[in-house]
Protein backbone atom coordinates (compact mmCIF):
# COMPACT_ATOMS: atom_id res chain seq x y z
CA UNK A 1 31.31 42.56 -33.25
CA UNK A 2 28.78 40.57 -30.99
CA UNK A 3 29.94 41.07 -26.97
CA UNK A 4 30.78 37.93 -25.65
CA UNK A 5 28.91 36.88 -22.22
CA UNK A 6 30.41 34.61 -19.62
CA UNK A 7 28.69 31.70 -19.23
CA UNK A 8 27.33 30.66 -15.85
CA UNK A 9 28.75 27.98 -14.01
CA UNK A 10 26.27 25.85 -11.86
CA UNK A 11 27.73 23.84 -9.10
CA UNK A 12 25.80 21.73 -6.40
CA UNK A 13 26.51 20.28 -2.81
CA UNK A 14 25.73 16.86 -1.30
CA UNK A 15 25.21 17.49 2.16
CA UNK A 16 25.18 13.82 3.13
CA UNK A 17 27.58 12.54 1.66
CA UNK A 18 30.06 11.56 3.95
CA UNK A 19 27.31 10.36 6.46
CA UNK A 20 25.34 7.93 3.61
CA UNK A 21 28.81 6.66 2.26
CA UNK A 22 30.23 5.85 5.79
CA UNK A 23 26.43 4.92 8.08
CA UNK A 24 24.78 3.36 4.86
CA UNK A 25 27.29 1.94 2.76
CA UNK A 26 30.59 1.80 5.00
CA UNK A 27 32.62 3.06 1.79
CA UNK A 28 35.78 4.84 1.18
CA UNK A 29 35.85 7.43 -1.24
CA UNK A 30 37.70 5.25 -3.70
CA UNK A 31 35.09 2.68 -3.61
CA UNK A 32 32.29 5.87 -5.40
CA UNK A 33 35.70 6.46 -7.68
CA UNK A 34 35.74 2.56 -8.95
CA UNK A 35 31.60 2.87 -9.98
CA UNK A 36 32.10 5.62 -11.81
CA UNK A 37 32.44 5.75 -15.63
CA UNK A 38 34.88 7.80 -17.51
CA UNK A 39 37.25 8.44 -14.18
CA UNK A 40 35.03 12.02 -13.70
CA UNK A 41 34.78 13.55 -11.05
CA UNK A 42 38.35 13.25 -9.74
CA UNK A 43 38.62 11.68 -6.25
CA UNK A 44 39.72 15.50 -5.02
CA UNK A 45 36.33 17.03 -6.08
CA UNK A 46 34.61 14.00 -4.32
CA UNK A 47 36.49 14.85 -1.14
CA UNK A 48 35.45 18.55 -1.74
CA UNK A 49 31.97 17.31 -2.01
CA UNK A 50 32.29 15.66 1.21
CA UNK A 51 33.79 18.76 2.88
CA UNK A 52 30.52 20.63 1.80
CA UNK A 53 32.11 22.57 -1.32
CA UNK A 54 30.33 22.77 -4.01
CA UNK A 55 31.75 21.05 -7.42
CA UNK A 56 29.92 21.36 -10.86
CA UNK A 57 26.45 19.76 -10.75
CA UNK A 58 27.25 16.87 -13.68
CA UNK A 59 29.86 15.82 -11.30
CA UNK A 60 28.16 15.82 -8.32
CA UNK A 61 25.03 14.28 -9.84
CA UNK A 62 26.96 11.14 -11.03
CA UNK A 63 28.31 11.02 -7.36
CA UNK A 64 24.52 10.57 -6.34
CA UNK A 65 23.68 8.31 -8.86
CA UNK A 66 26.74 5.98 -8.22
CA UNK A 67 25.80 6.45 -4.19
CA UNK A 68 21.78 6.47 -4.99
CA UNK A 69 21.59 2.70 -7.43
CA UNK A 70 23.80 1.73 -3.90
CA UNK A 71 20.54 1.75 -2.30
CA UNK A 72 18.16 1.11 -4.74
CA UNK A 73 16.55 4.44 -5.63
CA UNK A 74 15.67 5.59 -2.03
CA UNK A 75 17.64 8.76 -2.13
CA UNK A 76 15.92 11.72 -3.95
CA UNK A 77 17.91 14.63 -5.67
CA UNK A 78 15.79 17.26 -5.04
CA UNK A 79 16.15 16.57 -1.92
CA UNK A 80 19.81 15.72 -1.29
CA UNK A 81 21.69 18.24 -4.48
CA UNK A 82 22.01 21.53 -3.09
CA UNK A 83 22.42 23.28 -7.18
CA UNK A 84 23.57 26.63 -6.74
């Protein structure tokens, strides 16, 4: 019988978060939960985000996205996703 491996979970951090939603945007959290499609991430893993924890890195890039087409494109990922 084949050994079964546990698969690696990935997570990422958005450093800037909390500073691009409030400086840039002047958002709440609930106004990133509103763009979002298919209610995922929950609005507890965006707070975690925003407290520096990471949170699996589909969730946390579709946090960017919603935050990044917010300002047009400026923001990159490589630069802002922390994936660990």
């Amino acid at each position: 019988m084949a050994k079964r491996t546990k698969s690696i979970l990935r997570k990422a951090q958005f450093p800037r978060l909390r500073q691009i939603r409030e400086e840039q945007l002047g958002w709440e959290v609930t106004d990133i939960v509103i763009r979002l499609a298919g209610g995922k991430p929950s609005v507890a893993s965006i707070y975690r985000l925003e407290q520096g924890h990471p949170i699996r890195v589909a969730n946390a890039r579709r946090v960017f996205d919603v935050v990044n087409a917010a300002l047009n494109h400026a923001l990159d990922p490589a630069k802002e996703l922390v994936v660990k």
